[in-house]
Protein backbone atom coordinates (compact mmCIF):
# COMPACT_ATOMS: atom_id res chain seq x y z
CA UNK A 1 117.17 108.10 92.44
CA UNK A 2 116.48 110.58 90.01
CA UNK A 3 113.50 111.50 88.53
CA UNK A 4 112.59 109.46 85.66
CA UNK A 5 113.61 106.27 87.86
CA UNK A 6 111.13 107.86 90.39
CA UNK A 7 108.21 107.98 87.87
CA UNK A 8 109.09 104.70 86.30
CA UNK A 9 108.78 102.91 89.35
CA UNK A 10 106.09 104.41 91.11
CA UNK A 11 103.18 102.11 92.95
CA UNK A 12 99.33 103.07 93.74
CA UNK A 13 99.36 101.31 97.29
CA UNK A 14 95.12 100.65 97.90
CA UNK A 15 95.90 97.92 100.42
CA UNK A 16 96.83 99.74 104.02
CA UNK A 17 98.23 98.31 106.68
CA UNK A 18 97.05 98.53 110.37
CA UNK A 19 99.79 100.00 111.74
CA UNK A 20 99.63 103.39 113.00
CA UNK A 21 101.97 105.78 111.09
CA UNK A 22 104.67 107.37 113.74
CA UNK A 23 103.70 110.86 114.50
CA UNK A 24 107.09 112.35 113.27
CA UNK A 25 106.62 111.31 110.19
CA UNK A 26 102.79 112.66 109.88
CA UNK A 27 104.39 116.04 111.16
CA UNK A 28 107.19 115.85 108.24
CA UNK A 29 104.90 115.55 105.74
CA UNK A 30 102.29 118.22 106.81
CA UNK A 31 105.43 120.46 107.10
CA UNK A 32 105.89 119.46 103.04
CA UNK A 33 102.40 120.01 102.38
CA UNK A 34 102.57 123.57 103.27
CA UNK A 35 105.01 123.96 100.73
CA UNK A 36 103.83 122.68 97.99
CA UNK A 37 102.38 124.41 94.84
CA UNK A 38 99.04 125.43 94.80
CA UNK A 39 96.65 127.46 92.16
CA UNK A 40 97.68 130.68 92.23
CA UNK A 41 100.73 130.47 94.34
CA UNK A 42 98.09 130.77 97.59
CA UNK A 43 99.07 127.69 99.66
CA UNK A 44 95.80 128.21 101.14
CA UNK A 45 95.24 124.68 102.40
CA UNK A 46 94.55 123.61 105.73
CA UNK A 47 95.15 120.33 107.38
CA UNK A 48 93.38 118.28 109.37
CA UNK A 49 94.50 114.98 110.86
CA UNK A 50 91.87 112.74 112.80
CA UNK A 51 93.58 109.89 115.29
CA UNK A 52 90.58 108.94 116.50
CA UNK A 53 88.28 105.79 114.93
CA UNK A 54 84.96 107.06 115.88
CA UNK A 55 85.37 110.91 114.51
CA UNK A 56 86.53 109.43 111.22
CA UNK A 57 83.85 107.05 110.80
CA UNK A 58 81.26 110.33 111.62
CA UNK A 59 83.26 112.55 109.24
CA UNK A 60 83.43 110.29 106.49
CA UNK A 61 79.43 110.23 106.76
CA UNK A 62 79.35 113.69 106.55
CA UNK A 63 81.52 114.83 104.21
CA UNK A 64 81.31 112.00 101.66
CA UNK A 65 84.04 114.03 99.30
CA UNK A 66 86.10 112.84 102.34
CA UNK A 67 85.13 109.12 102.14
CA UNK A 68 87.16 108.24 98.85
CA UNK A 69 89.78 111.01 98.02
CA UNK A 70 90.37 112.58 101.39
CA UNK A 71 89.94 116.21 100.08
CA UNK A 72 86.94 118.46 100.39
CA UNK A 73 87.50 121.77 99.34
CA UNK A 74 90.87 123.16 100.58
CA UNK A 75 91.02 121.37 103.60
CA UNK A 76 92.86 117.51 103.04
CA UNK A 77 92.02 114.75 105.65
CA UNK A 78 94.00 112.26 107.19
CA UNK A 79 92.36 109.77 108.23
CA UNK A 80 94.94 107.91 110.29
């Protein structure tokens, strides 16, 4: 696929499943993350990926950037 194709054809999925996401493929794509652009050429990010139902629910409360686009400041969450 090349890229136009790619951008032509792109979807905006806002309906999740619940299916858990294998592990492997949550470590592939923090591995990607780290190398991705980033202001400055920094790659200062930080991941954090939250399994559990209970310490989502609590940091979605408290970090309500976290609720909606899963970013607050440099660190991303996952909530999977």
């Amino acid at each position: 696929m090349d890229i136009f194709e790619c951008i032509r054809t792109r979807r905006s999925i806002r309906k999740y499943k619940e299916k858990p996401v294998e592990w492997d493929k949550v470590v592939n794509l923090l591995e990607a993350g780290k190398f991705a652009p980033s202001a400055g050429n920094l790659q200062d990010v930080q991941f954090l990926v939250v399994k559990d139902e209970g310490k989502r629910k609590k940091i979605s409360r408290s970090f309500p950037a976290a609720k909606m686009d899963g970013k607050s400041a440099n660190t991303y969450y996952y909530m999977l």
